[in-house]
PDB file of N, CA and C in Angstrom:
ATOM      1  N   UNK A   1       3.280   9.073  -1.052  1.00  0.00           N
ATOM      2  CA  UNK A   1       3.208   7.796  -1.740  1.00  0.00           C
ATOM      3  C   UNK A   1       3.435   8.017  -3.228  1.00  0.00           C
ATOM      4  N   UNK A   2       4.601   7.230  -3.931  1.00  0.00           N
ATOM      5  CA  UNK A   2       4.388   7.317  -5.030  1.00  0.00           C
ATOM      6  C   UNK A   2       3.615   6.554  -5.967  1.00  0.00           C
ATOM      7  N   UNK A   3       3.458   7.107  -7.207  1.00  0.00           N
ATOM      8  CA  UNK A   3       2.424   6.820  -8.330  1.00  0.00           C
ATOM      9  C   UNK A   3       2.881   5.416  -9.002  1.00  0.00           C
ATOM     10  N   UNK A   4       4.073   4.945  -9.323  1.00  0.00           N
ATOM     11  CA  UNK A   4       4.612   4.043  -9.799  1.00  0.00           C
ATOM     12  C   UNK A   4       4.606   2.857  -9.208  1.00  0.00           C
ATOM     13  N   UNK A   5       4.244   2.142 -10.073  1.00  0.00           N
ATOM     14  CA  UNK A   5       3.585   0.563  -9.621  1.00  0.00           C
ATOM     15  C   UNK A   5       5.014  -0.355  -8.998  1.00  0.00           C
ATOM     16  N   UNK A   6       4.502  -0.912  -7.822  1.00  0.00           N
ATOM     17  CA  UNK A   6       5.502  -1.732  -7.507  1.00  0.00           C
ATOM     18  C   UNK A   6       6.348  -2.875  -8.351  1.00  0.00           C
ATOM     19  N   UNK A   7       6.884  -2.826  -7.894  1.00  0.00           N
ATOM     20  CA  UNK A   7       7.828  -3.799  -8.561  1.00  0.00           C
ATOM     21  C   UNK A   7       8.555  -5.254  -7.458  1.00  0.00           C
ATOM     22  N   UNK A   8       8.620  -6.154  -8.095  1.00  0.00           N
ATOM     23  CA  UNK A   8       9.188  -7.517  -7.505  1.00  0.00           C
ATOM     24  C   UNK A   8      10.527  -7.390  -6.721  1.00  0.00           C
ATOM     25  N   UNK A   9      10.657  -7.444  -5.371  1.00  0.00           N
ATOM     26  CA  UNK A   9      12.057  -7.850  -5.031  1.00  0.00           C
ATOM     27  C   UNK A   9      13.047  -8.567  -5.463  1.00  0.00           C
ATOM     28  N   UNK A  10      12.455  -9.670  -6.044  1.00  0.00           N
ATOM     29  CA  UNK A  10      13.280 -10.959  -5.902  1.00  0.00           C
ATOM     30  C   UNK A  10      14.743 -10.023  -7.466  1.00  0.00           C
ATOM     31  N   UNK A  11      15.613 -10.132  -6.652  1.00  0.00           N
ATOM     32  CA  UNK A  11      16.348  -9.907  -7.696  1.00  0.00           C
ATOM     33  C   UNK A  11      16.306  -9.893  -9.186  1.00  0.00           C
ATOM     34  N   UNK A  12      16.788  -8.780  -9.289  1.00  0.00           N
ATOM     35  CA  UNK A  12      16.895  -8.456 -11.221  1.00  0.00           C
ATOM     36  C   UNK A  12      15.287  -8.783 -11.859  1.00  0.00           C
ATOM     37  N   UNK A  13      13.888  -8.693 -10.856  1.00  0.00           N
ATOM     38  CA  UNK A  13      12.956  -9.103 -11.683  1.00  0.00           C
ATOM     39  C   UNK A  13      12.374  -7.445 -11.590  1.00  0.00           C
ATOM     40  N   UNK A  14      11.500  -7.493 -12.706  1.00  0.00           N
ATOM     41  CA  UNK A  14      10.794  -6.461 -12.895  1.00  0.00           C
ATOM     42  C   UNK A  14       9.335  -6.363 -13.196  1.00  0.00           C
ATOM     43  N   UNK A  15       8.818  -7.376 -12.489  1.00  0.00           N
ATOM     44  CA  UNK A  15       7.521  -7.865 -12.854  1.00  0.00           C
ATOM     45  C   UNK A  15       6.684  -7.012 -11.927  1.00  0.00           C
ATOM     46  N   UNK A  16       5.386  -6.625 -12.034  1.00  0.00           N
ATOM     47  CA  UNK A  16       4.626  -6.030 -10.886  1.00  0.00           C
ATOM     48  C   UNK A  16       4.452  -6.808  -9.621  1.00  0.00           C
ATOM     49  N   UNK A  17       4.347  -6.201  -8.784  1.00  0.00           N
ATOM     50  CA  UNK A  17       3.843  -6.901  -7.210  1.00  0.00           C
ATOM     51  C   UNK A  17       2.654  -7.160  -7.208  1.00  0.00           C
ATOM     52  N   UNK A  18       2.708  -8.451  -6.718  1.00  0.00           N
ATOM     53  CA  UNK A  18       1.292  -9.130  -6.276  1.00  0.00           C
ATOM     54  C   UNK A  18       0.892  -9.179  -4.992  1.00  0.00           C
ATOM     55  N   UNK A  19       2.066  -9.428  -4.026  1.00  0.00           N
ATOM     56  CA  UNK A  19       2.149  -9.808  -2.629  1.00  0.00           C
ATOM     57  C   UNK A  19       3.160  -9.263  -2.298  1.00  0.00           C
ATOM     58  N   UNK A  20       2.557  -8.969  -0.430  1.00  0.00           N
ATOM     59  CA  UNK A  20       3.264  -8.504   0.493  1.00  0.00           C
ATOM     60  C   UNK A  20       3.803  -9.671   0.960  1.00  0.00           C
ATOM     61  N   UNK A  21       5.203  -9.466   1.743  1.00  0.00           N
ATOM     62  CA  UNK A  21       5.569 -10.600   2.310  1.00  0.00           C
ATOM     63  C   UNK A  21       6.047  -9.688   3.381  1.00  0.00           C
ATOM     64  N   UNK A  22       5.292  -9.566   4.481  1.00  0.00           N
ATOM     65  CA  UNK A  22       6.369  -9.154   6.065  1.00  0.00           C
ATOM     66  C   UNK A  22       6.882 -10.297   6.560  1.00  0.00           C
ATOM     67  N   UNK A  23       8.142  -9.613   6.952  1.00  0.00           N
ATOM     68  CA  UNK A  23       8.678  -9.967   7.910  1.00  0.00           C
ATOM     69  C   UNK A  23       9.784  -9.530   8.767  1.00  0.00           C
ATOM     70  N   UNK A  24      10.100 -10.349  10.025  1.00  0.00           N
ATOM     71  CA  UNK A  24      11.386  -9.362  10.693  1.00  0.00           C
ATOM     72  C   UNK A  24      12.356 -10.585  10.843  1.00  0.00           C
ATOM     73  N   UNK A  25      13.356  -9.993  11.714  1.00  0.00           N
ATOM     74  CA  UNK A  25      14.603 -10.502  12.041  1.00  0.00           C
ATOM     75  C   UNK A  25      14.367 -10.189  13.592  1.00  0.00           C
ATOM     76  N   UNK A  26      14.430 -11.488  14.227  1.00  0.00           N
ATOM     77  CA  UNK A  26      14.166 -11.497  15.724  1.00  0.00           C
ATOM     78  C   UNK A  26      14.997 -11.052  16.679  1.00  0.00           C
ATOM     79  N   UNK A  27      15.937 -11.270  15.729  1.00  0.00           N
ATOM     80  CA  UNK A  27      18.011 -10.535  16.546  1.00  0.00           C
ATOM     81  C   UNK A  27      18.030  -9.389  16.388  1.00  0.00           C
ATOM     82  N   UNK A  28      17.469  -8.611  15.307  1.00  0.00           N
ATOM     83  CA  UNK A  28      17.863  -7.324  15.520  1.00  0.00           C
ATOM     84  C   UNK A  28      16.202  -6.325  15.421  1.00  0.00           C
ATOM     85  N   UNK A  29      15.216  -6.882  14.926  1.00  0.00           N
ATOM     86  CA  UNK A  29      13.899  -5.880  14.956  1.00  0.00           C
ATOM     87  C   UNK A  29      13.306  -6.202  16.832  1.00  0.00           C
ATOM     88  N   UNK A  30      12.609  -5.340  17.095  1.00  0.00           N
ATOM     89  CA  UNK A  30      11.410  -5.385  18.121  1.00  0.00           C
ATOM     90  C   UNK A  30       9.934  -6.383  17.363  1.00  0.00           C
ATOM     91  N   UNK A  31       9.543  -7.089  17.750  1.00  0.00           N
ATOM     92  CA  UNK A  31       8.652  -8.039  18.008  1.00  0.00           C
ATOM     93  C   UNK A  31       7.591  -7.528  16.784  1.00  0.00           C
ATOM     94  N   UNK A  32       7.182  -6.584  17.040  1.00  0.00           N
ATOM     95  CA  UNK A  32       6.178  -5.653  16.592  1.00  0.00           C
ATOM     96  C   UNK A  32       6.520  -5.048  15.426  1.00  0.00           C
ATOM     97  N   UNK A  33       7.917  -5.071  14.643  1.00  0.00           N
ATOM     98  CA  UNK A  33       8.311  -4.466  13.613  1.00  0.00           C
ATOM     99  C   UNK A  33       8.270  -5.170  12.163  1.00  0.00           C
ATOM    100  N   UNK A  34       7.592  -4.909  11.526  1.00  0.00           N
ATOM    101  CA  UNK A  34       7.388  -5.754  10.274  1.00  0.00           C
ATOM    102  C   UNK A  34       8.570  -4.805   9.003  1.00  0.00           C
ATOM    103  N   UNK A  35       9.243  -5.665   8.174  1.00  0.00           N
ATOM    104  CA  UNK A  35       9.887  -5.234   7.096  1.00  0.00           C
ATOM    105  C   UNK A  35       9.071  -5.590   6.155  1.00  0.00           C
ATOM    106  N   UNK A  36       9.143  -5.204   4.908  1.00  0.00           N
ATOM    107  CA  UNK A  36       8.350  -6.105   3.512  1.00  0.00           C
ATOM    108  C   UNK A  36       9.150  -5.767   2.319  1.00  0.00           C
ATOM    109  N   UNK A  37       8.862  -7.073   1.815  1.00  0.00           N
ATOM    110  CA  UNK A  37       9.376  -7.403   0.513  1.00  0.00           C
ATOM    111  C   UNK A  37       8.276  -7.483  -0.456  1.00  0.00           C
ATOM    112  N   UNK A  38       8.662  -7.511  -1.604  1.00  0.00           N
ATOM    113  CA  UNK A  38       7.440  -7.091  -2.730  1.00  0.00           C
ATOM    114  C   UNK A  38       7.755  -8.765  -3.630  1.00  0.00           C
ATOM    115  N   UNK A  39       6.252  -9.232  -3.860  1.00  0.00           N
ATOM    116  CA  UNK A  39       6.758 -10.692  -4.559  1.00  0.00           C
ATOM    117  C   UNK A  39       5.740 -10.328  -6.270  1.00  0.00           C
ATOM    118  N   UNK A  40       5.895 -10.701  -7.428  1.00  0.00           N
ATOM    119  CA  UNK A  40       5.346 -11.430  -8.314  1.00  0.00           C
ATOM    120  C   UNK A  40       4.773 -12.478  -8.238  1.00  0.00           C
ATOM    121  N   UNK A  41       3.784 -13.095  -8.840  1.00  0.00           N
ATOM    122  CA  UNK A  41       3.362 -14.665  -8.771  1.00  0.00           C
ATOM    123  C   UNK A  41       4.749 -15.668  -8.715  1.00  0.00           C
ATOM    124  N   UNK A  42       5.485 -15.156  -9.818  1.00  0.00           N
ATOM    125  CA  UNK A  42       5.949 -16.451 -10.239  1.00  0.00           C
ATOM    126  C   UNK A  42       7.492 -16.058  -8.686  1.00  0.00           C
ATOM    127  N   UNK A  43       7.651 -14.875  -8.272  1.00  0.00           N
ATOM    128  CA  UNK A  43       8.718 -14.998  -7.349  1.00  0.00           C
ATOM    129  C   UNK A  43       8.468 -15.702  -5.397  1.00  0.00           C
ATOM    130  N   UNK A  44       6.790 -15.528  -5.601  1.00  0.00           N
ATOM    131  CA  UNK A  44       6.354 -15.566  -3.949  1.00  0.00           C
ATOM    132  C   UNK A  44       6.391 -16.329  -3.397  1.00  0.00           C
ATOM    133  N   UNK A  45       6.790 -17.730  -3.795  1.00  0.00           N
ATOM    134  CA  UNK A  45       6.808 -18.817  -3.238  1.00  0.00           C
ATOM    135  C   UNK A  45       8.393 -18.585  -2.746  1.00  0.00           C
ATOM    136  N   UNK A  46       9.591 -18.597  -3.851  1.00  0.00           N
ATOM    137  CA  UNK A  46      10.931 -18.361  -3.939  1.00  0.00           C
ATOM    138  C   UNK A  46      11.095 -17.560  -2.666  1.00  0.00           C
ATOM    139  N   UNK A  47      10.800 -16.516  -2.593  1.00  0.00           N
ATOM    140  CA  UNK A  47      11.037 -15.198  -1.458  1.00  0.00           C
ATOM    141  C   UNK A  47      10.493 -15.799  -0.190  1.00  0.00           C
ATOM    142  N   UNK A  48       9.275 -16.385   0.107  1.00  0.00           N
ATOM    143  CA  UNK A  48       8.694 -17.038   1.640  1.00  0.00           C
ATOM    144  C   UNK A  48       9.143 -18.124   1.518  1.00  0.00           C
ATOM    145  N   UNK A  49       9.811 -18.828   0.817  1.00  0.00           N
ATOM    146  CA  UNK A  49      10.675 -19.971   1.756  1.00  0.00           C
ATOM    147  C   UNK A  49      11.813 -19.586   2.076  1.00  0.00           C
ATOM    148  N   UNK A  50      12.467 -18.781   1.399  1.00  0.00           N
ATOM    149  CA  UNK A  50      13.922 -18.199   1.953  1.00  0.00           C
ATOM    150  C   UNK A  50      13.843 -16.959   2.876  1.00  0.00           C
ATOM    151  N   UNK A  51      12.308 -16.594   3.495  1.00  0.00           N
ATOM    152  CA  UNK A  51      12.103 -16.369   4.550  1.00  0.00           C
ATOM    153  C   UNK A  51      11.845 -17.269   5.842  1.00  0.00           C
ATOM    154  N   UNK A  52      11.225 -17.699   5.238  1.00  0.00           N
ATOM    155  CA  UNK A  52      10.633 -18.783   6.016  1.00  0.00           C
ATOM    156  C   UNK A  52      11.581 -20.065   6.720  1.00  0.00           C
ATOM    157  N   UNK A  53      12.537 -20.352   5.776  1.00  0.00           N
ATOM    158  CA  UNK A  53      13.641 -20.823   6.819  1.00  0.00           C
ATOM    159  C   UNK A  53      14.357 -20.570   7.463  1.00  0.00           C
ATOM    160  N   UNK A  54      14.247 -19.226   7.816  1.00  0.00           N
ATOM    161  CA  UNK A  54      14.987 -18.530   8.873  1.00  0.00           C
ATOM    162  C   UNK A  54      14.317 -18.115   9.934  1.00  0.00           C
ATOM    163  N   UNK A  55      13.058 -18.060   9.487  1.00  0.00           N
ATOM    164  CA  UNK A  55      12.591 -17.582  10.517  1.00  0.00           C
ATOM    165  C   UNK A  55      11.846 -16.150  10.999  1.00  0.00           C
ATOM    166  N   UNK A  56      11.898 -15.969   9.662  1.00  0.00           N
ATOM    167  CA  UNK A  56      11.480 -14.288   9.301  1.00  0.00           C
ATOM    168  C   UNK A  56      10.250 -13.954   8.913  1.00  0.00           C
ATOM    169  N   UNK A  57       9.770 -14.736   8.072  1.00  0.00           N
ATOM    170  CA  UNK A  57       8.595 -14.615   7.880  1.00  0.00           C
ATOM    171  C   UNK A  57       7.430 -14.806   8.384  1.00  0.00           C
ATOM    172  N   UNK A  58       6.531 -13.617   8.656  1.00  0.00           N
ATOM    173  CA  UNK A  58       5.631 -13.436   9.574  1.00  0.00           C
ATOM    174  C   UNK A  58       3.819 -13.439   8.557  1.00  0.00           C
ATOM    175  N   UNK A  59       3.821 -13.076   7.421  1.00  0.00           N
ATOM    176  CA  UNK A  59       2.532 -13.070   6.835  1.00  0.00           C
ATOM    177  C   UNK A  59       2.400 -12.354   5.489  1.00  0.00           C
ATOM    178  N   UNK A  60       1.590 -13.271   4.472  1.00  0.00           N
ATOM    179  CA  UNK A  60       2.078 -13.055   3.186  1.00  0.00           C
ATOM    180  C   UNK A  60       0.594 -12.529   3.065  1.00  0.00           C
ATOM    181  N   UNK A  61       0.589 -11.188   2.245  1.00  0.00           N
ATOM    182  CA  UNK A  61      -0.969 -10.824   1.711  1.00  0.00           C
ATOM    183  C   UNK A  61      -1.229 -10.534   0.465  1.00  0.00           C
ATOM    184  N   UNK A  62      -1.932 -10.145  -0.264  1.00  0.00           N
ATOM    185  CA  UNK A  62      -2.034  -9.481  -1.501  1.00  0.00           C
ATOM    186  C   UNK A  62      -1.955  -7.943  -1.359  1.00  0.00           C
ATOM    187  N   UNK A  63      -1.032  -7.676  -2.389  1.00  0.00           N
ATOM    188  CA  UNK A  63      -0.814  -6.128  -2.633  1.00  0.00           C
ATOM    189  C   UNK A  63      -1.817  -5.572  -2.248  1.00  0.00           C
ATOM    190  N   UNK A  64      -3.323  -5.595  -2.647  1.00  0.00           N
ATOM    191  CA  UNK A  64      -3.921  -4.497  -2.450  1.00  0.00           C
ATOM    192  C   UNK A  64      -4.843  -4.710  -0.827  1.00  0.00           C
ATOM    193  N   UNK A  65      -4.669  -5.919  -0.228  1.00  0.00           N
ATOM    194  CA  UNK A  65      -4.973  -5.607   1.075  1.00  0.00           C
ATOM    195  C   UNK A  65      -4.048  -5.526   1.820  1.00  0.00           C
ATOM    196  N   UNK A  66      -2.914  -5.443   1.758  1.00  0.00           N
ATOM    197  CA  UNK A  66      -1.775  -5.088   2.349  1.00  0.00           C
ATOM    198  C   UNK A  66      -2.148  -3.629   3.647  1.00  0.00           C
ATOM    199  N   UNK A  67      -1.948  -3.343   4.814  1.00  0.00           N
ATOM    200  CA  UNK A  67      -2.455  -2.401   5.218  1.00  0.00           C
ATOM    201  C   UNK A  67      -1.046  -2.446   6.290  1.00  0.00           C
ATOM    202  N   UNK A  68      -0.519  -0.966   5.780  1.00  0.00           N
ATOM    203  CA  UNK A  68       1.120  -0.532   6.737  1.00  0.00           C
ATOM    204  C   UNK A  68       0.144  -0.675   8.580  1.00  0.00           C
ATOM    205  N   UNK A  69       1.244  -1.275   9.221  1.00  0.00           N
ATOM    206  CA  UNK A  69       0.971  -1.558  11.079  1.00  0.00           C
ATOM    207  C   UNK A  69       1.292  -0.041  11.104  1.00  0.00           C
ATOM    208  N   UNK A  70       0.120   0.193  12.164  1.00  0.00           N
ATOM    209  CA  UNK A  70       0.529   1.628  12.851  1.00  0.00           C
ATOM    210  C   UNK A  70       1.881   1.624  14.000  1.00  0.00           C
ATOM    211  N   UNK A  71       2.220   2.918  13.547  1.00  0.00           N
ATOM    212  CA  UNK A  71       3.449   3.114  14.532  1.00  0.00           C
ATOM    213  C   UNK A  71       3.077   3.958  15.622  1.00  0.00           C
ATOM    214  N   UNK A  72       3.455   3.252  16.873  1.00  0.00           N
ATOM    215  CA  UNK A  72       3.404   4.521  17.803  1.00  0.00           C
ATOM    216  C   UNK A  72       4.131   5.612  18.332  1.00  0.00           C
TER     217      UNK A  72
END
């Protein structure tokens, strides 16, 4: 794990992460497979609706309770 503080997905931002945003793609992940994107305050709304209308988005948390799904 590295030491360096996350940083915002949402394009060209560089703000710290606040929130997790998982999610998958139903066409091509297994059920059980979560991806994540990293949000800022001001990006997290922006990022889960343009998940969220597709269909991807599965559950938004805060960075620090964020906890990786075990793999088997």
């Amino acid at each position: 794990m590295s030491d360096e503080t996350p940083i915002c997905s949402a394009k060209g931002c560089r703000a710290d992460a606040v929130w997790v945003l998982a999610w998958n793609n139903p066409k091509i992940h297994t059920p059980e497979r979560r991806k994540t994107w990293l949000a800022c305050e001001e990006h997290r709304e922006h990022l889960a609706q343009f998940l969220g209308v597709r269909g991807f988005l599965k559950d938004v948390v805060k960075f620090g309770d964020w906890r990786e799904p075990e793999r088997s």
